[in-house]
Protein backbone atom coordinates (compact mmCIF):
# COMPACT_ATOMS: atom_id res chain seq x y z
CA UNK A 1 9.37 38.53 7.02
CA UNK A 2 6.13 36.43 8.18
CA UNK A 3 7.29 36.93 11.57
CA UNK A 4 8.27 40.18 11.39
CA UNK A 5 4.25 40.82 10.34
CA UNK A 6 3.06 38.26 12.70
CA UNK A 7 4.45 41.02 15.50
CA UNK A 8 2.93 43.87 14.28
CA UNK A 9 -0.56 42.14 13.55
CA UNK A 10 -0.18 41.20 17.33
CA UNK A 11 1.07 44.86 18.50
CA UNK A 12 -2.37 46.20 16.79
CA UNK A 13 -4.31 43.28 18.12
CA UNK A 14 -3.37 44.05 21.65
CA UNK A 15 -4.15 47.88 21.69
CA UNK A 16 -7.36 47.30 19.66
CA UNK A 17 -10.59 47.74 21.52
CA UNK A 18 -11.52 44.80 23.74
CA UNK A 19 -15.07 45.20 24.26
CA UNK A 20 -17.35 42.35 24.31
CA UNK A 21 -18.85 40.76 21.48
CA UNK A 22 -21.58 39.46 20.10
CA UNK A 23 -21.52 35.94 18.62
CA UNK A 24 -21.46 36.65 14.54
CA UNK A 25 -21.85 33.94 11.79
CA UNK A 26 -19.28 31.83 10.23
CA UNK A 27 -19.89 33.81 6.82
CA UNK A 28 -20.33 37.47 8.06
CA UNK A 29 -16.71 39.35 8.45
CA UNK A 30 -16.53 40.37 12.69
CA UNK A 31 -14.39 42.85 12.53
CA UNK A 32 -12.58 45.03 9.92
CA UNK A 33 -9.10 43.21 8.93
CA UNK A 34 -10.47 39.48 9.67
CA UNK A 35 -9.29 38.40 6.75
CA UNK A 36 -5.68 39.73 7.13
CA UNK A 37 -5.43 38.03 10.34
CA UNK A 38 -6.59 34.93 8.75
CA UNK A 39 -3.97 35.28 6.15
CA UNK A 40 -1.22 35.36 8.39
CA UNK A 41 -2.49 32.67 10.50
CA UNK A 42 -2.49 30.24 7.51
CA UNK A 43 0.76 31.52 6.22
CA UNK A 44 2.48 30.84 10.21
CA UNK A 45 0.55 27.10 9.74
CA UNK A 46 2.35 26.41 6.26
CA UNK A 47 5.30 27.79 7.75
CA UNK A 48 5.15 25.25 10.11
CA UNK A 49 5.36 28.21 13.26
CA UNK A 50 2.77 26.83 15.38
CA UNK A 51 3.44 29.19 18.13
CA UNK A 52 2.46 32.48 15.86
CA UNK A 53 -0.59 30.75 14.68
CA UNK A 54 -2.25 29.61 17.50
CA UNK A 55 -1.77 33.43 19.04
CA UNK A 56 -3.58 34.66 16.08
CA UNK A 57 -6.53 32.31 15.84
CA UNK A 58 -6.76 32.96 19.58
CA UNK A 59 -7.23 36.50 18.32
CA UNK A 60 -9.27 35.50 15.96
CA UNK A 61 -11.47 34.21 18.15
CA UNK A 62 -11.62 37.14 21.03
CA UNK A 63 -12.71 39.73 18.38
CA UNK A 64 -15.06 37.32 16.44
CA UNK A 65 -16.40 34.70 19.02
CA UNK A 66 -16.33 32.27 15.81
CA UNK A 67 -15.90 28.58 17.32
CA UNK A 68 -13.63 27.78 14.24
CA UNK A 69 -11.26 30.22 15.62
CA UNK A 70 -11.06 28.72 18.67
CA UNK A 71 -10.75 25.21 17.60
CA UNK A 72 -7.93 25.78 14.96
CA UNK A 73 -6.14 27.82 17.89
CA UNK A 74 -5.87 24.72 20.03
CA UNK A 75 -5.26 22.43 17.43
CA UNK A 76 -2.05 24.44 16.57
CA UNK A 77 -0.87 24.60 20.59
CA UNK A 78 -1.12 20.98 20.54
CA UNK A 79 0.98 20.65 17.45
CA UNK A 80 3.32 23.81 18.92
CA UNK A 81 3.77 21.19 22.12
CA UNK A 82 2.24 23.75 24.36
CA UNK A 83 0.05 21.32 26.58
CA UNK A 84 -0.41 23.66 29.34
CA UNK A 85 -1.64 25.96 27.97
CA UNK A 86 -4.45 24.54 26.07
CA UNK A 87 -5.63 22.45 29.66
CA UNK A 88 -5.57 26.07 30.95
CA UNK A 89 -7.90 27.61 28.11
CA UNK A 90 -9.78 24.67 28.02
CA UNK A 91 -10.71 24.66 31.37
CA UNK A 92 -11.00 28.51 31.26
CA UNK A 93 -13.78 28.08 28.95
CA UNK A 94 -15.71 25.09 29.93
CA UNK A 95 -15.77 25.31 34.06
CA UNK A 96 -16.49 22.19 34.18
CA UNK A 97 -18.96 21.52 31.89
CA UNK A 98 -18.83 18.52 28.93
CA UNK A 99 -20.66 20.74 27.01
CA UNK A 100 -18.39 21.37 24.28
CA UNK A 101 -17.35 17.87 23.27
CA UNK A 102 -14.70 18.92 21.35
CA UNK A 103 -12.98 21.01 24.05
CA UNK A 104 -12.59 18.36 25.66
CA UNK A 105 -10.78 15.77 23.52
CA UNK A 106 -8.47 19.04 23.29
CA UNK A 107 -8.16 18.81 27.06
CA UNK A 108 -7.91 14.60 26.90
CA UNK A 109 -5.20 14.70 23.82
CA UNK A 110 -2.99 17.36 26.18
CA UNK A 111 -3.44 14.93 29.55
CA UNK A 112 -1.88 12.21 27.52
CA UNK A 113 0.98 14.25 26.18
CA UNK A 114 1.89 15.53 29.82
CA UNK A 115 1.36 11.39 30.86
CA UNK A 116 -1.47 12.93 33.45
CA UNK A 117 -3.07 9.67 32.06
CA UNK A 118 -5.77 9.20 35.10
CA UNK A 119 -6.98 12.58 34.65
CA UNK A 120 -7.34 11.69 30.59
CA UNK A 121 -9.03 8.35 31.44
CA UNK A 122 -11.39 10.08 33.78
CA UNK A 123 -12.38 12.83 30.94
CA UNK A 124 -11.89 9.86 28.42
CA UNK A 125 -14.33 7.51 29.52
CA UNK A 126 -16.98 10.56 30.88
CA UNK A 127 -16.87 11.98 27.32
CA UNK A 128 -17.45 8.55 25.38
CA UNK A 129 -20.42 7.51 27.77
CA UNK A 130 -22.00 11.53 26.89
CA UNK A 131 -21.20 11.05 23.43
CA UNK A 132 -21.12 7.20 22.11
CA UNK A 133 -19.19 8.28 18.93
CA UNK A 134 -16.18 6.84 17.78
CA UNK A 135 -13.72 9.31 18.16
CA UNK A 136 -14.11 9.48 21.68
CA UNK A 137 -13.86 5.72 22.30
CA UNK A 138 -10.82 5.71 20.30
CA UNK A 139 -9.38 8.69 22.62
CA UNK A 140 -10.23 6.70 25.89
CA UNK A 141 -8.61 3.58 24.27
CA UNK A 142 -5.28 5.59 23.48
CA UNK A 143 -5.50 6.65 27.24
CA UNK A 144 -5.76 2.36 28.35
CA UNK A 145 -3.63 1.37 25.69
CA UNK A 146 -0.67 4.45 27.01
CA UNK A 147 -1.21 3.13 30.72
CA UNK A 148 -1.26 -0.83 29.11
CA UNK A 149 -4.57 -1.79 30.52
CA UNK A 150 -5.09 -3.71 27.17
CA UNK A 151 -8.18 -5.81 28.21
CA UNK A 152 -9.76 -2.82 29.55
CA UNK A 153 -9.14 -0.98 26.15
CA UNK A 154 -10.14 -4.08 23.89
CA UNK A 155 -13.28 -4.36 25.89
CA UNK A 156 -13.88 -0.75 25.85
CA UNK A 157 -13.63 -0.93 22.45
CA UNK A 158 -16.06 -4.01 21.23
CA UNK A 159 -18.52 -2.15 23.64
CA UNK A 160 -18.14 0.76 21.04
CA UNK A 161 -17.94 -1.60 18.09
CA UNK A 162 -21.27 -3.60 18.67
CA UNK A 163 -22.91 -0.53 18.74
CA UNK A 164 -21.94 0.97 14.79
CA UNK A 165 -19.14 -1.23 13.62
CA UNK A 166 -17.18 1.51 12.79
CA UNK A 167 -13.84 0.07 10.89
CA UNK A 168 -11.73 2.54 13.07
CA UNK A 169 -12.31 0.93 16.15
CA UNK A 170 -12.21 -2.74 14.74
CA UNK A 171 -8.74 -1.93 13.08
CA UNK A 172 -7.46 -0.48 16.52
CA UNK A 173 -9.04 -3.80 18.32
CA UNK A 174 -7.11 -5.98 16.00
CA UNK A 175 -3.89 -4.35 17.08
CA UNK A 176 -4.56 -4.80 20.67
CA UNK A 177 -6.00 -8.42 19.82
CA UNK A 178 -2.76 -9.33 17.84
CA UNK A 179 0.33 -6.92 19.03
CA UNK A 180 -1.05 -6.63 22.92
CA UNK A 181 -2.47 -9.75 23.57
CA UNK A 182 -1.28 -11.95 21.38
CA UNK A 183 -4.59 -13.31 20.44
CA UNK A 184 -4.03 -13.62 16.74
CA UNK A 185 -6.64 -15.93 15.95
CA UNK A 186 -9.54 -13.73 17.32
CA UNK A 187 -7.88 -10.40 15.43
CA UNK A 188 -7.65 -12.04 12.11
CA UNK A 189 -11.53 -13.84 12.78
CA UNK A 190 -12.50 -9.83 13.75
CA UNK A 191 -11.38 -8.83 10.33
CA UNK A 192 -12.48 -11.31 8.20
CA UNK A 193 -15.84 -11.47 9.41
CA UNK A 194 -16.24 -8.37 8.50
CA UNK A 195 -15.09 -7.60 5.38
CA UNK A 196 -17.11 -10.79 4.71
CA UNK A 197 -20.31 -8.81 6.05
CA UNK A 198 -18.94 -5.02 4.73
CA UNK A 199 -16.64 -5.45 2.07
CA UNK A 200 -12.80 -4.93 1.68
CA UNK A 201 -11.85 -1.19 2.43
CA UNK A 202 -8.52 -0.47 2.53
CA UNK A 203 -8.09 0.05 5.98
CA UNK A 204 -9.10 -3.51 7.27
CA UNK A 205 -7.78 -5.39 4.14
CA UNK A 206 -4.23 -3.41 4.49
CA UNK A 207 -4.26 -4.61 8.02
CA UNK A 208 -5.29 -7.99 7.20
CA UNK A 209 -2.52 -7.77 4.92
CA UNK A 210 0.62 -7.20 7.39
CA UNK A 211 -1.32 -9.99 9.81
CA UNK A 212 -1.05 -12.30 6.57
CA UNK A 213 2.06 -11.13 5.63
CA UNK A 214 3.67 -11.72 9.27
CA UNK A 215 2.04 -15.21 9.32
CA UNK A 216 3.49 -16.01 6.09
CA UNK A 217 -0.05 -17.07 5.10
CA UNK A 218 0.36 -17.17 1.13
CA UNK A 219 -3.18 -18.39 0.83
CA UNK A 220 -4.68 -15.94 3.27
CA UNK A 221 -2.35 -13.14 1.25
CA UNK A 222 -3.66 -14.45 -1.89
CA UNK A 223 -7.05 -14.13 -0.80
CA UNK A 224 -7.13 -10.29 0.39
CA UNK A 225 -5.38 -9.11 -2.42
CA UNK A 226 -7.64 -10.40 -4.72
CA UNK A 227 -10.92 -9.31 -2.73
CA UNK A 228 -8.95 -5.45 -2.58
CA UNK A 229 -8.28 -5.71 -6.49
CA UNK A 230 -11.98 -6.26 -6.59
CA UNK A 231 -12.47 -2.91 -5.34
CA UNK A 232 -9.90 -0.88 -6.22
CA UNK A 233 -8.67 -1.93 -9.71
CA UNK A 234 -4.93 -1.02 -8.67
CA UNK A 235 -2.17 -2.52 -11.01
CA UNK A 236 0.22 -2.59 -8.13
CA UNK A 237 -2.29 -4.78 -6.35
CA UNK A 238 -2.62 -7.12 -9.53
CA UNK A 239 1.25 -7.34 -9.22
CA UNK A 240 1.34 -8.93 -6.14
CA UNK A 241 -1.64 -11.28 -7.47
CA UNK A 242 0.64 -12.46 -9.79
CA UNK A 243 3.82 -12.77 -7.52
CA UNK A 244 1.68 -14.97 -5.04
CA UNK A 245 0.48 -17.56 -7.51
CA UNK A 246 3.99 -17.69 -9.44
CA UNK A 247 5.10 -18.38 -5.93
CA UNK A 248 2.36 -20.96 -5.61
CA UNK A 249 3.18 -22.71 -9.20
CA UNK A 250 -0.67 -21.99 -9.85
CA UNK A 251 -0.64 -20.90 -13.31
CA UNK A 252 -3.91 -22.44 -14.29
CA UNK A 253 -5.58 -19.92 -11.70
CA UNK A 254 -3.04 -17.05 -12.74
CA UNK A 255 -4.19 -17.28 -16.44
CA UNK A 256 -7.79 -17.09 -15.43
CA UNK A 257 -6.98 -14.16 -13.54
CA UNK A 258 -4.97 -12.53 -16.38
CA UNK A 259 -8.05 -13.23 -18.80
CA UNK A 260 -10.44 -11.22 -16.06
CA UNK A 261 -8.51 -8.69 -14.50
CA UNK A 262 -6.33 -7.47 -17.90
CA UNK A 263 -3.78 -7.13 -15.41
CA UNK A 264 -0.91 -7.75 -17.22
CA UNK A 265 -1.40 -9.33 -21.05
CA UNK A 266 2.56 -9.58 -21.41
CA UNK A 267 2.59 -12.12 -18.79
CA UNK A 268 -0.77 -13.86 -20.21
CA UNK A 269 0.83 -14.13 -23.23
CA UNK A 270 4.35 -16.00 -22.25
CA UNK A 271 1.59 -18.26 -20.01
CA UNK A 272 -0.20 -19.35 -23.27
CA UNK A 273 3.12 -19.82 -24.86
CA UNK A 274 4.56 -22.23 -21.82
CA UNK A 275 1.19 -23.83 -21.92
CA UNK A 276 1.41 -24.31 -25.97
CA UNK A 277 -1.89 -22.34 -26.32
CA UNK A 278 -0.28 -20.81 -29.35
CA UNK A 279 -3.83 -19.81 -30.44
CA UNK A 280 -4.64 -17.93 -27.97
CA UNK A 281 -1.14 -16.78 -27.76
CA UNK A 282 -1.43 -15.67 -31.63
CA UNK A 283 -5.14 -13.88 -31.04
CA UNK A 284 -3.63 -12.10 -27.80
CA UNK A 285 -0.61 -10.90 -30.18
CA UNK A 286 -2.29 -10.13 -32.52
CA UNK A 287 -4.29 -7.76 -29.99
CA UNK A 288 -1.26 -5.90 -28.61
CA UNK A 289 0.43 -5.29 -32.12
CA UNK A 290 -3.38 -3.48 -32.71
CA UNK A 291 -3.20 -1.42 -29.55
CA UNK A 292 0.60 -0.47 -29.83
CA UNK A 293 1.75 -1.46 -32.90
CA UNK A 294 4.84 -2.56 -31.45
CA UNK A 295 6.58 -4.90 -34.33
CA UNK A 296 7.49 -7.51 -31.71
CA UNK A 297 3.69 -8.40 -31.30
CA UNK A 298 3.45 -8.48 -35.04
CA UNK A 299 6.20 -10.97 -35.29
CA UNK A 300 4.95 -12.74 -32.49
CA UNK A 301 1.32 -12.79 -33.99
CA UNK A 302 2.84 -14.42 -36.87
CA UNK A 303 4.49 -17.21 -35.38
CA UNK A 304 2.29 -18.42 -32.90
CA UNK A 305 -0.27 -18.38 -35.51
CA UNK A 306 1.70 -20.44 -37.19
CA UNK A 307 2.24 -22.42 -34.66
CA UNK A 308 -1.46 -22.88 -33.95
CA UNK A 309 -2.03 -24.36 -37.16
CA UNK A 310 1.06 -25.83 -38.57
CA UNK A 311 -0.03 -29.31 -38.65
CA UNK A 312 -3.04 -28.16 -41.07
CA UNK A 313 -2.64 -24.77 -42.06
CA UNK A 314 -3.64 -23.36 -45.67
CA UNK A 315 -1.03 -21.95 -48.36
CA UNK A 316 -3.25 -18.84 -47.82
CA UNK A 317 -2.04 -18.56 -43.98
CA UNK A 318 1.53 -19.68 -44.75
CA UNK A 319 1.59 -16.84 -47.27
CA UNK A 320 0.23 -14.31 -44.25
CA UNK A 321 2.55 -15.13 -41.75
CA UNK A 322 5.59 -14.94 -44.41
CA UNK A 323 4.18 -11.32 -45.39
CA UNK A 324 4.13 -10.70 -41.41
CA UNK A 325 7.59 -12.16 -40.78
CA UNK A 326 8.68 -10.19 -43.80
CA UNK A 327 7.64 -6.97 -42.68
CA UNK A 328 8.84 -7.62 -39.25
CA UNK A 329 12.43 -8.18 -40.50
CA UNK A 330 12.12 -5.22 -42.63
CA UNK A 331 11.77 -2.96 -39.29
CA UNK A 332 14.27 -5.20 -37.22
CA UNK A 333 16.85 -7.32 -37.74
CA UNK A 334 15.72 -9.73 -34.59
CA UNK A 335 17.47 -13.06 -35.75
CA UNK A 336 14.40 -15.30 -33.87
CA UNK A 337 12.02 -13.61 -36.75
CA UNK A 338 14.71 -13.85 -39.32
CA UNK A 339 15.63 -17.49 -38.40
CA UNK A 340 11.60 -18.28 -37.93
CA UNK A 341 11.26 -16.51 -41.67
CA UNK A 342 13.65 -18.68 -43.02
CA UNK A 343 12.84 -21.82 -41.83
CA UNK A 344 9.25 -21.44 -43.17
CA UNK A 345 10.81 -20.48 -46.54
CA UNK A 346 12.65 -23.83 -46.11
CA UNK A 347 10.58 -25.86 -44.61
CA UNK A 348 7.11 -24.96 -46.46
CA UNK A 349 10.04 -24.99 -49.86
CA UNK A 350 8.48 -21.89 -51.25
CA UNK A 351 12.01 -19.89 -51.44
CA UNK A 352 14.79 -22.74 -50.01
CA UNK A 353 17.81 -20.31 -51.31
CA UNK A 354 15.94 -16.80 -50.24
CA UNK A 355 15.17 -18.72 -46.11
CA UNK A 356 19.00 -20.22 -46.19
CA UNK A 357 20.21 -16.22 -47.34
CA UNK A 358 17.60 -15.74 -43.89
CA UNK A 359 19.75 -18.17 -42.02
CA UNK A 360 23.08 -17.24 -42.74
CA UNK A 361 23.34 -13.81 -41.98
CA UNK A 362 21.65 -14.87 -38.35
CA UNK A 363 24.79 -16.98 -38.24
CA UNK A 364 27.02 -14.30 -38.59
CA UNK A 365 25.85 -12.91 -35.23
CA UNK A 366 25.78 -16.36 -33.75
CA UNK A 367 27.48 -19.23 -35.68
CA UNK A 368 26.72 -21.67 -32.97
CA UNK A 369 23.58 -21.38 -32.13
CA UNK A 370 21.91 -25.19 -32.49
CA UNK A 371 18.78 -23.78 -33.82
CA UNK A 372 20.09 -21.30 -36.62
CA UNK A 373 22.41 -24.49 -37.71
CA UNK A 374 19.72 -26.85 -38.03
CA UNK A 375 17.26 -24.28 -39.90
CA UNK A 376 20.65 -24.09 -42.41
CA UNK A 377 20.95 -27.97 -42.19
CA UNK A 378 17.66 -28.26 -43.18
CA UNK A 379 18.38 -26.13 -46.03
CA UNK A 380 20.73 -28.45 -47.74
CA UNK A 381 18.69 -31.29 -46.70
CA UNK A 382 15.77 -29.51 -48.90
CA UNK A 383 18.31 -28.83 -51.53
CA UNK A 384 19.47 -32.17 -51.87
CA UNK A 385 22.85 -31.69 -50.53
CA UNK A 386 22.47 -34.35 -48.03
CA UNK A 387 26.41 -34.25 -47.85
CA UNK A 388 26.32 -30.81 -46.82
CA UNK A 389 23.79 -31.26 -44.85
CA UNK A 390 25.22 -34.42 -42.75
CA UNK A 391 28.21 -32.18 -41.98
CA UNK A 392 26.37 -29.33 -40.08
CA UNK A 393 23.87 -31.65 -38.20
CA UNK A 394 26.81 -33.37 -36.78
CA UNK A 395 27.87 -30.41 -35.16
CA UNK A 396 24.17 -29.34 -34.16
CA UNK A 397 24.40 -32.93 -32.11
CA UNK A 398 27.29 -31.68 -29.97
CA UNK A 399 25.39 -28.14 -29.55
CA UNK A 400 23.06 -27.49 -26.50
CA UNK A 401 19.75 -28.12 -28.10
CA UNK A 402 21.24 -30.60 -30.09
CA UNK A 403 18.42 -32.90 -28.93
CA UNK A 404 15.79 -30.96 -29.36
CA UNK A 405 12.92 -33.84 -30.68
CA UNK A 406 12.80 -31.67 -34.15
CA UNK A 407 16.10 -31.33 -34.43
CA UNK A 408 16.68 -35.21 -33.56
CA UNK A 409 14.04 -35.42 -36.53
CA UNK A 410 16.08 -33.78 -38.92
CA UNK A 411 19.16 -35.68 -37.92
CA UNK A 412 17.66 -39.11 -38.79
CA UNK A 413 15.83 -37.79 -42.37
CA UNK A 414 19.06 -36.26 -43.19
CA UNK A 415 20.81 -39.81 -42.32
CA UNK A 416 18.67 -41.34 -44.40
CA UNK A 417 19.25 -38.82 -47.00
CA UNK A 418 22.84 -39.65 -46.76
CA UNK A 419 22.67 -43.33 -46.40
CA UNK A 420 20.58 -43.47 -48.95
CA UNK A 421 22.96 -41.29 -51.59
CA UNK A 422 25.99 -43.46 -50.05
CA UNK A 423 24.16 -46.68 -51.05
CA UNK A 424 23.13 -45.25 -54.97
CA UNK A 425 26.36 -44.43 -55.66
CA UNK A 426 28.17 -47.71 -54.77
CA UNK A 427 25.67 -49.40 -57.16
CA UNK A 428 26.42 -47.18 -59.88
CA UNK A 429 30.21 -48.05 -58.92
């Protein structure tokens, strides 16, 4: 249907008057129907039929005399592939002259399509010395770089650079420095220096990046990531913080990122945990369980703060991390809260019957687990039932985790327990 419109616009186009006329402004209509014609131009762009559009901003143009028109016209012959064509118009319109910069790099970018590349470097490098702007040195350097005259384009280019600094043409220097010329050392030194002197935009870090990344320069990695993060607060920035010192072992620098950044408090948290910084580990918890109220950070909370302070902790605090634990258990039946529960209620002997209940119905779900057995062990042990107790630890032994240092702990009180009720009742015999 577009097309089908497209045609007919045309068809009236072409029989409308063709007088000539005056320049108008880029906000007053030229001609009745301007806006139609824009309509259908758009429409031809989005349908991707380059051909239709660049006809009808050529139009555009011939009734209005609006630069825009013109400009959008060639842009869509280039994209159409019709490189003929635009050198034609272009040089229809200019005769010569450099006047209109940007009919030009129209003319330069259709050279270089058609390979004419001496005619492009000859416009190229007349239209950069006119204009000094960046664009243009970047156009004559695609014109060296096509006919690979790399020196000529890197030195092209750091003439252009000195002059404004302009991150484009450093980024397209450091490819010619490192892909071209294998000069590596002098691309990444161009880069660094200046986000050192600029700051880390995307562009330059990103290619300081792959340079790192093809070195295999963990440190150098390391280094741009976290200069970008600094910037651009990106969590899939921070995750590659993170990979690079895990990779590095350097978890005393990737908790003191954690702690700035935020990043990622899940991984903070099973850092203070490794690192037996169960009081931070407890306060962080504690946090989370307040932001999400997830019940895992509760029961978390609860342990590590137990943890923290076990070796001089108040009946007050035992009885807050029971009511914790307790509530936990109530939501979930997680058998590391209800084992943790009932070893409290054993250990601490505020409820030895109620934490053993705790214990056995973990060990339904896993009756050899070395832990659970021990926490039962201990039990008896607390009951007196050093018997009963004796029995069970000498299966923990042959159990992975059997020598755990607490459980070893509880093996030798309980031996003594037994020993000890061996040796009464042979007196009493």
């Amino acid at each position: 249907m577009i097309k089908i419109v497209t045609i007919v616009l045309l068809s009236f186009a072409f029989i409308s008057c063709s007088t000539q006329h005056v320049p108008v402004k880029a906000n007053e209509k030229a001609f009745n129907g301007e806006d139609t014609y824009i309509l259908f131009a758009l429409n031809a762009e989005e349908m991707q039929d380059y051909k239709s559009a660049t006809v009808l901003f050529e139009k555009l143009y011939q009734k209005s005399l609006k630069k825009e028109y013109l400009y959008r016209s060639l842009t869509d012959a280039l994209k159409a592939g019709e490189y003929k064509k635009v050198i034609v118009r272009v040089d229809a319109l200019s005769k010569g002259s450099l006047a209109d910069v940007k009919l030009m790099r129209y003319k330069i970018r259709a050279l270089i399509q058609l390979d004419k590349l001496d005619k492009a470097r000859k416009l190229a490098v007349s239209l950069a010395a006119k204009t000094k702007e960046a664009d243009d040195y970047l156009l004559a350097s695609d014109v060296f770089i096509k006919k690979k005259e790399y020196n000529m384009a890197l030195k092209y280019l750091d003439s252009a650079y000195v002059e404004n600094y302009n991150e484009k043409i450093l980024d397209k220097m450091a490819i010619i420095l490192y892909v071209n010329l294998h000069r590596k050392k002098d691309a990444i030194a161009y880069l660094e220096t200046y986000i050192r002197t600029n700051g880390c935009s995307k562009l330059i870090c990103n290619r300081l990046i792959g340079i790192y990344s093809n070195e295999n320069n963990v440190d150098g990695l390391l280094s741009i990531y976290k200069r970008l993060y600094s910037v651009h607060k990106s969590e899939n920035i921070a995750q590659k913080i993170i990979q690079i010192y895990a990779y590095k072992r350097d978890y005393i620098h990737l908790m003191n990122f954690l702690e700035e950044s935020g990043a990622d408090n899940n991984v903070l948290l099973q850092l203070y945990v490794t690192s037996k910084d169960y009081d931070k580990a407890y306060k962080l918890a504690d946090k989370l369980y307040a932001k999400t109220a997830d019940v895992k950070y509760l029961g978390q909370s609860a342990i590590f703060d137990y943890e923290s302070h076990e070796n001089n902790i108040s009946k007050k605090r035992v009885a807050e991390v029971v009511k914790k634990l307790e509530d936990v258990v109530s939501q979930t039946q997680n058998p590391l809260y209800e084992n943790y529960l009932g070893y409290i209620l054993i250990d601490r002997s505020i409820d030895v019957k109620k934490g053993m209940a705790y214990i056995e119905n973990v060990l339904k779900k896993n009756p050899d687990s070395a832990y659970y057995l021990d926490s039962l062990g201990w039990g008896y042990y607390k009951l007196g039932e050093c018997k009963k107790a004796e029995k069970i630890f000498k299966k923990v032994a042959t159990l992975e985790g059997g020598d755990n240092p607490e459980v070893i702990k509880h093996i030798n009180a309980v031996n003594k327990c037994f020993n000890k009720s061996y040796k009464t009742k042979k007196v009493r015999k």
